[in-house]
PDB file of N, CA and C in Angstrom:
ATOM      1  N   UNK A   1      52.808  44.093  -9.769  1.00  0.00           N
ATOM      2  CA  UNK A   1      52.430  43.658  -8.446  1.00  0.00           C
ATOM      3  C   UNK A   1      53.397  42.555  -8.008  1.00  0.00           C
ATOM      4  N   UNK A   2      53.953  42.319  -6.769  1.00  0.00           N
ATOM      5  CA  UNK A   2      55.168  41.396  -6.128  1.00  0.00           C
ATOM      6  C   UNK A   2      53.935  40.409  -5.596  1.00  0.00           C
ATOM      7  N   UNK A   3      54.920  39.507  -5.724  1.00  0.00           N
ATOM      8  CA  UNK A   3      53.915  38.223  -4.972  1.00  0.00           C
ATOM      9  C   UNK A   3      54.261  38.569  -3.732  1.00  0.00           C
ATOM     10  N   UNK A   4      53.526  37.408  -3.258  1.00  0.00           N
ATOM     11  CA  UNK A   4      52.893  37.497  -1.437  1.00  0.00           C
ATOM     12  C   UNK A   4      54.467  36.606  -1.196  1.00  0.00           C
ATOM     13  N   UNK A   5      54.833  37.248   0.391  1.00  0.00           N
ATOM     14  CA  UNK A   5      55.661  36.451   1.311  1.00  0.00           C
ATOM     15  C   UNK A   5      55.141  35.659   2.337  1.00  0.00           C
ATOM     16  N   UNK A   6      56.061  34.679   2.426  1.00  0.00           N
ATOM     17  CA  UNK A   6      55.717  33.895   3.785  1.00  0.00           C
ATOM     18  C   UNK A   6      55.390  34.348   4.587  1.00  0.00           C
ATOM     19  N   UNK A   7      55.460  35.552   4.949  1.00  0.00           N
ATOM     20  CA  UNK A   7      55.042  36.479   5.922  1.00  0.00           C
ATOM     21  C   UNK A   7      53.432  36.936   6.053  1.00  0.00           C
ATOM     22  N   UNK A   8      53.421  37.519   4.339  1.00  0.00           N
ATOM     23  CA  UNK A   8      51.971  38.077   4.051  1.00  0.00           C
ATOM     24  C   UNK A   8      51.136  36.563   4.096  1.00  0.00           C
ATOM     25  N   UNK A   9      51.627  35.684   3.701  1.00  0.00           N
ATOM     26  CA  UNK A   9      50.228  34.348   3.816  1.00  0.00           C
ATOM     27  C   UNK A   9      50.587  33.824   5.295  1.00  0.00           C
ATOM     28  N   UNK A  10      51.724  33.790   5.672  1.00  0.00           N
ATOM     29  CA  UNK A  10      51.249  33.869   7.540  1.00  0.00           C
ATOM     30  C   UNK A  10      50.081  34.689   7.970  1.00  0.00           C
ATOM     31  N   UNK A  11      50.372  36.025   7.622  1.00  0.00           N
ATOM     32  CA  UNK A  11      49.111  36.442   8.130  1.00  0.00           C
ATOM     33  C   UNK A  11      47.716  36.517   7.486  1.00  0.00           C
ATOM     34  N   UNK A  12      47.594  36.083   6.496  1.00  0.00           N
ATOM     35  CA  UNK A  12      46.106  35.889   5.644  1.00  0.00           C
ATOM     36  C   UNK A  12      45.787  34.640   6.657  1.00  0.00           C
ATOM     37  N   UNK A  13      46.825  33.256   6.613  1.00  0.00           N
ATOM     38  CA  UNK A  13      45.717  32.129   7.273  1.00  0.00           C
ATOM     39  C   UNK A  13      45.734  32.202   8.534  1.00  0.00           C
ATOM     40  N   UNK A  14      46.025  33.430   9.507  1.00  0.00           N
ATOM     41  CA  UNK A  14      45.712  34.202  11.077  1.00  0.00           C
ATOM     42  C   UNK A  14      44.194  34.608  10.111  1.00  0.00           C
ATOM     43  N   UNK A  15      44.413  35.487   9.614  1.00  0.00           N
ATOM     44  CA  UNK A  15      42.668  35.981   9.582  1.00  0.00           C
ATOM     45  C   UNK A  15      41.777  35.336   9.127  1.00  0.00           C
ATOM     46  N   UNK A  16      41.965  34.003   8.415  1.00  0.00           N
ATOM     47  CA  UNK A  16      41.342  32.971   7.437  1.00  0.00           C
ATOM     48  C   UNK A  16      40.917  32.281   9.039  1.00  0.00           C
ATOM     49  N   UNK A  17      41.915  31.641   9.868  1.00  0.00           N
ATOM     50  CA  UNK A  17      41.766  31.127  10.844  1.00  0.00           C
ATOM     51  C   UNK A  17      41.030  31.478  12.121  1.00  0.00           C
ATOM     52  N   UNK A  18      40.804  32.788  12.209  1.00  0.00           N
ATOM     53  CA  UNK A  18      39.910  33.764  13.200  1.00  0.00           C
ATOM     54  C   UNK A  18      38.665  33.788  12.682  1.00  0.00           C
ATOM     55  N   UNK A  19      38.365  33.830  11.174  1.00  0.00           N
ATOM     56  CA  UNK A  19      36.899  33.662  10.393  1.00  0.00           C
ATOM     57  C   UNK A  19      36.582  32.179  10.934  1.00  0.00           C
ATOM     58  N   UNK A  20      37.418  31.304  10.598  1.00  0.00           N
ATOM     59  CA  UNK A  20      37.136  29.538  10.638  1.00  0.00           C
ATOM     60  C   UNK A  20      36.243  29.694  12.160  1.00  0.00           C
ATOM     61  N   UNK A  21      36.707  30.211  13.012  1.00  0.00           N
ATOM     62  CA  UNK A  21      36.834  30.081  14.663  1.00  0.00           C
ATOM     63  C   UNK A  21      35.017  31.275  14.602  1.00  0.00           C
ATOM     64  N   UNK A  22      35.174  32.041  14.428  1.00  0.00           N
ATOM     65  CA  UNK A  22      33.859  32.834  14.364  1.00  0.00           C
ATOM     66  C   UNK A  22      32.786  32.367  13.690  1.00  0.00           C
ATOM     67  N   UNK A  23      33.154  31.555  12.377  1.00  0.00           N
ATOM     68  CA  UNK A  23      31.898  30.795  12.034  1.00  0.00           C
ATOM     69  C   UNK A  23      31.756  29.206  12.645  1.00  0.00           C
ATOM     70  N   UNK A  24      32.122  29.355  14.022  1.00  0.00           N
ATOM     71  CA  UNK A  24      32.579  27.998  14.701  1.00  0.00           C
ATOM     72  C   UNK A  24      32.704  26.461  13.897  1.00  0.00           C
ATOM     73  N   UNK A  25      33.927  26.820  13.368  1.00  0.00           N
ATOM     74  CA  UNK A  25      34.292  25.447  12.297  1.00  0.00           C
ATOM     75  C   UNK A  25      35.900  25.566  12.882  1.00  0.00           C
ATOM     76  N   UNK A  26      35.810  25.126  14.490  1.00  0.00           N
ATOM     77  CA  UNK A  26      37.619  24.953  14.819  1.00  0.00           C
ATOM     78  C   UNK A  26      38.182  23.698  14.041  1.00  0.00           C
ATOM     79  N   UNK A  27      37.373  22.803  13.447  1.00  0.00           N
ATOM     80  CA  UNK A  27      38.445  21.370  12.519  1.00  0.00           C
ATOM     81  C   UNK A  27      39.609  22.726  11.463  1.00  0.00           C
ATOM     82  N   UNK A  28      38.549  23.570  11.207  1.00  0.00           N
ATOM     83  CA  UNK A  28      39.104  24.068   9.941  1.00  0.00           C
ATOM     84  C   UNK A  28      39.885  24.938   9.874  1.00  0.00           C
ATOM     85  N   UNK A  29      39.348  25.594  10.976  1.00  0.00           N
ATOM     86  CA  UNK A  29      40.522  26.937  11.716  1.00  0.00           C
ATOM     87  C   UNK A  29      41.909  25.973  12.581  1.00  0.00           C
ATOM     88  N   UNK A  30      41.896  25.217  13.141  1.00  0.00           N
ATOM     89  CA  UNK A  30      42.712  24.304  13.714  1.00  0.00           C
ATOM     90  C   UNK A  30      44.139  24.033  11.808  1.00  0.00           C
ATOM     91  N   UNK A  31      43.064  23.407  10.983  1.00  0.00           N
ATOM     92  CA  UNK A  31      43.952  22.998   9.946  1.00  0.00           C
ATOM     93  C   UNK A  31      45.024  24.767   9.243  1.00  0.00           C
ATOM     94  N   UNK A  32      43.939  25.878   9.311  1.00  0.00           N
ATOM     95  CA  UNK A  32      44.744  26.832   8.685  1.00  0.00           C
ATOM     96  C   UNK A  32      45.680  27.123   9.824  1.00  0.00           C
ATOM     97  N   UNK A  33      45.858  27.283  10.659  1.00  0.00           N
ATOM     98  CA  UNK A  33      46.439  28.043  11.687  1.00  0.00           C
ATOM     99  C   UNK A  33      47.954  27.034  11.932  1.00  0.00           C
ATOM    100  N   UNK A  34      47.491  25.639  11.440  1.00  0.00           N
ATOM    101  CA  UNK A  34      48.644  24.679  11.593  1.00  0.00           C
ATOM    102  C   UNK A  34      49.627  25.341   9.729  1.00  0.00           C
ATOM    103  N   UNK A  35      48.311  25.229   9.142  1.00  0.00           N
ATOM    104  CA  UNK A  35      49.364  25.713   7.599  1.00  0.00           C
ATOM    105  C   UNK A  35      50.059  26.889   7.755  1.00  0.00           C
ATOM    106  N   UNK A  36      49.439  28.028   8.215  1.00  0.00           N
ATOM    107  CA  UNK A  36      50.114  29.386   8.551  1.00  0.00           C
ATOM    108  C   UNK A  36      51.460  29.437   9.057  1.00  0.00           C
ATOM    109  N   UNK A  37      51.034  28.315  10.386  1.00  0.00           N
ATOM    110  CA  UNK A  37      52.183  28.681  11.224  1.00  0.00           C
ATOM    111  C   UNK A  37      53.617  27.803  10.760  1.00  0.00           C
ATOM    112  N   UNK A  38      53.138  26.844   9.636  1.00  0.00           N
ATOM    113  CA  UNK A  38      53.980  26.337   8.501  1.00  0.00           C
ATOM    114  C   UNK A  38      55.353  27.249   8.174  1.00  0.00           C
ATOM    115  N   UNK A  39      54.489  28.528   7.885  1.00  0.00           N
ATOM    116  CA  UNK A  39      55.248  29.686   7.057  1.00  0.00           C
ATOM    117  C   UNK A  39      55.346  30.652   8.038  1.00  0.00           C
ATOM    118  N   UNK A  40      56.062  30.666   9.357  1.00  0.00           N
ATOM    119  CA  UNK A  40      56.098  31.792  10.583  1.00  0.00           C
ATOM    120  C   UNK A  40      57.692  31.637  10.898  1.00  0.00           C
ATOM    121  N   UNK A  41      58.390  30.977   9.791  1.00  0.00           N
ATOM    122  CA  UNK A  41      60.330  30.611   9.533  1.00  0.00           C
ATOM    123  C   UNK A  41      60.756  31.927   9.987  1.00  0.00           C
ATOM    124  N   UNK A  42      60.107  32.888   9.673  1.00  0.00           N
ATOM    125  CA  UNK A  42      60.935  34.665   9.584  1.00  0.00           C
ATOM    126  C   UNK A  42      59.636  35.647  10.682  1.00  0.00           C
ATOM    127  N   UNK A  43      58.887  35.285  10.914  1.00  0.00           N
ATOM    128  CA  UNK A  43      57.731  36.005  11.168  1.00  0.00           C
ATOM    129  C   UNK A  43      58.260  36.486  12.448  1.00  0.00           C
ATOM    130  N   UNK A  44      57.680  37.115  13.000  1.00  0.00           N
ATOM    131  CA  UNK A  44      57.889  38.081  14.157  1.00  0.00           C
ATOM    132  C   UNK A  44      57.280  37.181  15.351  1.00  0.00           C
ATOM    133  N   UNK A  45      57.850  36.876  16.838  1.00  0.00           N
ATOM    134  CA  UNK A  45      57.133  36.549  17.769  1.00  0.00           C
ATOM    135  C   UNK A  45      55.708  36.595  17.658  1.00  0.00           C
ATOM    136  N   UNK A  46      55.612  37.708  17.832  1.00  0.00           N
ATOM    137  CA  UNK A  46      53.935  38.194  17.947  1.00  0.00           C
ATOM    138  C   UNK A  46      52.792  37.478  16.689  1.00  0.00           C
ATOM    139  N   UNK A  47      52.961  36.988  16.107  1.00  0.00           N
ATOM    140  CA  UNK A  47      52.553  36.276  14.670  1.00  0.00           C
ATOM    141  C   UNK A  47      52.507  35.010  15.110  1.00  0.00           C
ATOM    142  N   UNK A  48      53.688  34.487  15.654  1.00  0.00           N
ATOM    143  CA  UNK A  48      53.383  33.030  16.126  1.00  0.00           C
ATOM    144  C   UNK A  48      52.893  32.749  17.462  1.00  0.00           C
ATOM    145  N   UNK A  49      52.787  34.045  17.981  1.00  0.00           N
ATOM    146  CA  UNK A  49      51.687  33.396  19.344  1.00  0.00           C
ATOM    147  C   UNK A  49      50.501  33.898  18.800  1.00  0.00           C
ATOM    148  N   UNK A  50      50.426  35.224  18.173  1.00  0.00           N
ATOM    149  CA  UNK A  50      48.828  34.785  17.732  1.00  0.00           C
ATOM    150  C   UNK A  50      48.456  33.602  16.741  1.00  0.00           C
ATOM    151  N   UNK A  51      49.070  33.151  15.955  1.00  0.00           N
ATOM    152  CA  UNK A  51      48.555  31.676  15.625  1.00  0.00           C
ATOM    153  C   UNK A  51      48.419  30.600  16.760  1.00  0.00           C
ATOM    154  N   UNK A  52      49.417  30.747  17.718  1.00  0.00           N
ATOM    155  CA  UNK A  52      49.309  29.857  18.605  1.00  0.00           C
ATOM    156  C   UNK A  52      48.342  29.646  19.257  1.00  0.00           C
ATOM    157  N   UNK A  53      48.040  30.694  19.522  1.00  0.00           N
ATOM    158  CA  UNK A  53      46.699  31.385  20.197  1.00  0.00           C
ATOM    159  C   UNK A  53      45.714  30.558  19.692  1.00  0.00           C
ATOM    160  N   UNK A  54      45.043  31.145  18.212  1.00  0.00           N
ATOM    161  CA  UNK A  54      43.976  30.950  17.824  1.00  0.00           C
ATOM    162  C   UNK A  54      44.223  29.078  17.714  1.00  0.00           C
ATOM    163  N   UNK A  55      45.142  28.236  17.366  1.00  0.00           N
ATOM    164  CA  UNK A  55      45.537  26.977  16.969  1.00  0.00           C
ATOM    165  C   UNK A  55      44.918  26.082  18.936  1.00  0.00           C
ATOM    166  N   UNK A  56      45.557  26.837  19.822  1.00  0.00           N
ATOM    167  CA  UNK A  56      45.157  26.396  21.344  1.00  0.00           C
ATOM    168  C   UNK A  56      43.644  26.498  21.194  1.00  0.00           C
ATOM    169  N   UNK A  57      42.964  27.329  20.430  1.00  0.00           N
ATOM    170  CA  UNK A  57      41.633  28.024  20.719  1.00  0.00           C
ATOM    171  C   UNK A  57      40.506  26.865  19.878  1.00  0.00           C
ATOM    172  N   UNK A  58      41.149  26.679  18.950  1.00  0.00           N
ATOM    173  CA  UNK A  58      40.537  25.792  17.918  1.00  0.00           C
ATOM    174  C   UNK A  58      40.211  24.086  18.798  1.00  0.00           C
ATOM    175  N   UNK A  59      41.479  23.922  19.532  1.00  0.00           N
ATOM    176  CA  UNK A  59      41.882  22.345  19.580  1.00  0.00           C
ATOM    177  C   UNK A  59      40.753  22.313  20.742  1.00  0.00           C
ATOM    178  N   UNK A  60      41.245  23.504  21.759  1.00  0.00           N
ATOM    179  CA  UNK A  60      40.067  23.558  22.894  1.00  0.00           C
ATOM    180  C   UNK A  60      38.615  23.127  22.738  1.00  0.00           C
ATOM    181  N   UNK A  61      38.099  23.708  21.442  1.00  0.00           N
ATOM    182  CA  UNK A  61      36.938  24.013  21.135  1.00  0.00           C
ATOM    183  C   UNK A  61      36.646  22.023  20.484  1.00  0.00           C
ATOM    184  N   UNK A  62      37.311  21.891  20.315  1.00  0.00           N
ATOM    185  CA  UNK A  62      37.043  20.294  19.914  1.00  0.00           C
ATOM    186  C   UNK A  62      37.378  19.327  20.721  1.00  0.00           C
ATOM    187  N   UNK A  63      37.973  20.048  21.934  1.00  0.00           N
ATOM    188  CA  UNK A  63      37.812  19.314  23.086  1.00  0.00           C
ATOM    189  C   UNK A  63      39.137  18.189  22.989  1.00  0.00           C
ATOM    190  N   UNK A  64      40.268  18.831  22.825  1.00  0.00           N
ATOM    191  CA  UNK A  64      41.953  18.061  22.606  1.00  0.00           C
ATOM    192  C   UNK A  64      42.699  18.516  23.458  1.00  0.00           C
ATOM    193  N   UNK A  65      42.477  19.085  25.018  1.00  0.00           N
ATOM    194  CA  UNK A  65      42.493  19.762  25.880  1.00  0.00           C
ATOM    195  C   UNK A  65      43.195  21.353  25.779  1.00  0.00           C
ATOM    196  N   UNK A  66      44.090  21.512  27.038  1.00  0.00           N
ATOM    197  CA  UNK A  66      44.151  23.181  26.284  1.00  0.00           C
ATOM    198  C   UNK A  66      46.015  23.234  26.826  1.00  0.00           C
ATOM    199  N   UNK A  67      46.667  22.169  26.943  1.00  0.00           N
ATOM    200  CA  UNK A  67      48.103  22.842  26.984  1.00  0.00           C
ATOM    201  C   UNK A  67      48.848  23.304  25.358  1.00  0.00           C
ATOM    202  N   UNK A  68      48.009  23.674  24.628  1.00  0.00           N
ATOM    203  CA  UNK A  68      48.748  24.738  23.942  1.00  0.00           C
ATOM    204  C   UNK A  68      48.006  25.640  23.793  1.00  0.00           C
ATOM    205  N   UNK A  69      47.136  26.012  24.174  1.00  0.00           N
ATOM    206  CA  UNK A  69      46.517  27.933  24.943  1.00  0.00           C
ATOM    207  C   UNK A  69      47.185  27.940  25.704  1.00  0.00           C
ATOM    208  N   UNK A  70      47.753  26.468  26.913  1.00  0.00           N
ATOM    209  CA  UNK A  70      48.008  27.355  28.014  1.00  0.00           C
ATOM    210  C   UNK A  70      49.858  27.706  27.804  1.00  0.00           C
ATOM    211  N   UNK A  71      50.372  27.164  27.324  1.00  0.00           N
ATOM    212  CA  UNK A  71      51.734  27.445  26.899  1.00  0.00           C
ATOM    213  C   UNK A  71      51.507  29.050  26.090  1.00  0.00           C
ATOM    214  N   UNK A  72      51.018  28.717  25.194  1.00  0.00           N
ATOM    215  CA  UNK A  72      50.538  30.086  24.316  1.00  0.00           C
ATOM    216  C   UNK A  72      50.684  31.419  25.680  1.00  0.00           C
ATOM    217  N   UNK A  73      49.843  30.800  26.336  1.00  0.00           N
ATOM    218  CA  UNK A  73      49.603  31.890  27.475  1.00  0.00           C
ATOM    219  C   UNK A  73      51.009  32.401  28.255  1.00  0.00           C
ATOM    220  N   UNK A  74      51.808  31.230  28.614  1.00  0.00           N
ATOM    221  CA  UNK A  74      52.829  31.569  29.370  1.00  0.00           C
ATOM    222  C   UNK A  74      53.978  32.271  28.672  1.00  0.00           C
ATOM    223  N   UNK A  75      53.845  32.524  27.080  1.00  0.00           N
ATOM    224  CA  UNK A  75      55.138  32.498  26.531  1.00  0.00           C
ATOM    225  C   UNK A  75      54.776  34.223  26.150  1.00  0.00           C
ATOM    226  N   UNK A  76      53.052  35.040  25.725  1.00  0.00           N
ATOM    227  CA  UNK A  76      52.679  35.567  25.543  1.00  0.00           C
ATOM    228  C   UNK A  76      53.012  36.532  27.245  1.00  0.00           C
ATOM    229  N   UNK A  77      52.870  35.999  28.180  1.00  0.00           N
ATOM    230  CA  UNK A  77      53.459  36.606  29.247  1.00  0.00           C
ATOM    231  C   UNK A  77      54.886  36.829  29.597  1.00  0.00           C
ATOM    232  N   UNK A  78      55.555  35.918  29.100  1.00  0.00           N
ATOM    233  CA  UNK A  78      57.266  35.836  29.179  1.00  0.00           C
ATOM    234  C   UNK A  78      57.876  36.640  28.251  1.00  0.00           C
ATOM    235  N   UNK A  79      56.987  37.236  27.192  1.00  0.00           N
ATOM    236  CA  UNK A  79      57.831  37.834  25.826  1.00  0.00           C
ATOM    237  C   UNK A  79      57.123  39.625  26.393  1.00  0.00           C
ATOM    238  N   UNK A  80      55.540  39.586  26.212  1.00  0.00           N
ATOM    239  CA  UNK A  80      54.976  40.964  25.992  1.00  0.00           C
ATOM    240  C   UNK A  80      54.768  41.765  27.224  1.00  0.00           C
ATOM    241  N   UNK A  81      54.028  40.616  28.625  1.00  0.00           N
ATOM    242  CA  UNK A  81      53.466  41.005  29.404  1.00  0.00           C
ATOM    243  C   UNK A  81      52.433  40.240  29.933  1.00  0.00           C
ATOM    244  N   UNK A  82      51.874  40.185  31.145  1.00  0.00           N
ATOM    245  CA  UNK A  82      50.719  39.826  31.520  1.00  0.00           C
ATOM    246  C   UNK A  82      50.008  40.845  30.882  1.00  0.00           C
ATOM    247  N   UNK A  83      49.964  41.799  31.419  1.00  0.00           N
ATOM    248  CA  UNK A  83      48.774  42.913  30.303  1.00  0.00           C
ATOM    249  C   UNK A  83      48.703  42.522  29.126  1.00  0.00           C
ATOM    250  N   UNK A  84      49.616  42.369  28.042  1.00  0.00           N
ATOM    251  CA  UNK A  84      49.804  42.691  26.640  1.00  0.00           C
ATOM    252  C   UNK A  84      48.783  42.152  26.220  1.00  0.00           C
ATOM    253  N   UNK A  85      47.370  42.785  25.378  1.00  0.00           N
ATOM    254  CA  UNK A  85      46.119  42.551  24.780  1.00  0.00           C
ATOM    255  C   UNK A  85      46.173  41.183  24.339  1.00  0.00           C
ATOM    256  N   UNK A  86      47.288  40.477  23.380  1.00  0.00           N
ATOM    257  CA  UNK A  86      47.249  38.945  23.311  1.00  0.00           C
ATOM    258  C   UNK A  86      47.424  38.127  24.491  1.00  0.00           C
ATOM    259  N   UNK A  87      48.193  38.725  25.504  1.00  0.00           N
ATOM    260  CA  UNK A  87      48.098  37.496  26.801  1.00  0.00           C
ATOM    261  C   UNK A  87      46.654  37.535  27.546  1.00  0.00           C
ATOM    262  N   UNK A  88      46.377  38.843  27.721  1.00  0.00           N
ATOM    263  CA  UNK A  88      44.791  38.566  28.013  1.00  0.00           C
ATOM    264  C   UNK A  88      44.218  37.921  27.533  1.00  0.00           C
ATOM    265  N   UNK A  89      43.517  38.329  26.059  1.00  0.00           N
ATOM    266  CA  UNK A  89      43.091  37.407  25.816  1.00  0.00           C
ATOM    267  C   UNK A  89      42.623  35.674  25.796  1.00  0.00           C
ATOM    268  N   UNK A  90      44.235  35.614  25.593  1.00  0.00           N
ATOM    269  CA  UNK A  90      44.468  34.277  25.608  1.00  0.00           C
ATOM    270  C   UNK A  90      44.065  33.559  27.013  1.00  0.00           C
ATOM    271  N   UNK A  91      44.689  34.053  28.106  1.00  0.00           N
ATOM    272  CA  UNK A  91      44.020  33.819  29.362  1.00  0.00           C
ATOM    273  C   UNK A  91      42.304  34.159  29.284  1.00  0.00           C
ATOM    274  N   UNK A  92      41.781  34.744  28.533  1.00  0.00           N
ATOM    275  CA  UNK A  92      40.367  34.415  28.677  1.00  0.00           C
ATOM    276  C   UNK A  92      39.629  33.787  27.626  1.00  0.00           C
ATOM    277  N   UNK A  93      40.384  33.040  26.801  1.00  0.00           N
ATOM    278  CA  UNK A  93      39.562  31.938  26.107  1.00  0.00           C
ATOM    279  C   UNK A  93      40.105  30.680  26.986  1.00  0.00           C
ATOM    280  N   UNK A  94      41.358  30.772  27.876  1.00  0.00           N
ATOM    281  CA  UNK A  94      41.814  29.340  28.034  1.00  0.00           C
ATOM    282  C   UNK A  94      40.199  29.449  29.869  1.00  0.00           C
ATOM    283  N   UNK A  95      39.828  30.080  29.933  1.00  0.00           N
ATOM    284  CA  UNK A  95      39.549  30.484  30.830  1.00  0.00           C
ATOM    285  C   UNK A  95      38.168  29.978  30.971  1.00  0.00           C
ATOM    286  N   UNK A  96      37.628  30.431  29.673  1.00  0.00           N
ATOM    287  CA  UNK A  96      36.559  30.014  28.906  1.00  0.00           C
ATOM    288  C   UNK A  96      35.755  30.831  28.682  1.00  0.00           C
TER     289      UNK A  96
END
């Protein structure tokens, strides 16, 4: 068995960080999503706005206001699309 890449634990603490956020504990999802995006050196666009994403989503939720959802948002529109399922989104958590 090969060990895990920066890549593969980028995306474990995205899904570690989406659990944190669903069992509404953003301190904690806020902290993985900052470690993840630690290790996003090689990762694909799309990887670091969805951390970005969920990291804007977390800070929101603790009330640290929301210009990084809303950047998240603009860059998720500048790269994929206004449509693209992550810019929606993102426009509807910054949204509320």
């Amino acid at each position: 068995m090969s060990a895990l890449t920066e890549q593969d634990l980028s995306a474990l603490g995205l899904a570690a960080a989406n659990v944190l956020l669903a069992l509404e504990q953003p301190a904690e999802a806020e902290q993985e999503a900052r470690q993840a995006m630690a290790r996003c050196a090689d990762a694909p666009a799309h990887r670091v706005l969805e951390l970005r994403t969920v990291l804007g989503i977390a800070k929101l939720r603790r009330g640290r206001g929301d210009s990084t959802l809303a950047g998240a948002v603009a860059d998720w529109q500048a790269h994929f699309g206004e449509e693209h399922h992550g810019a929606v989104a993102a426009r509807e958590a910054l949204a509320g």
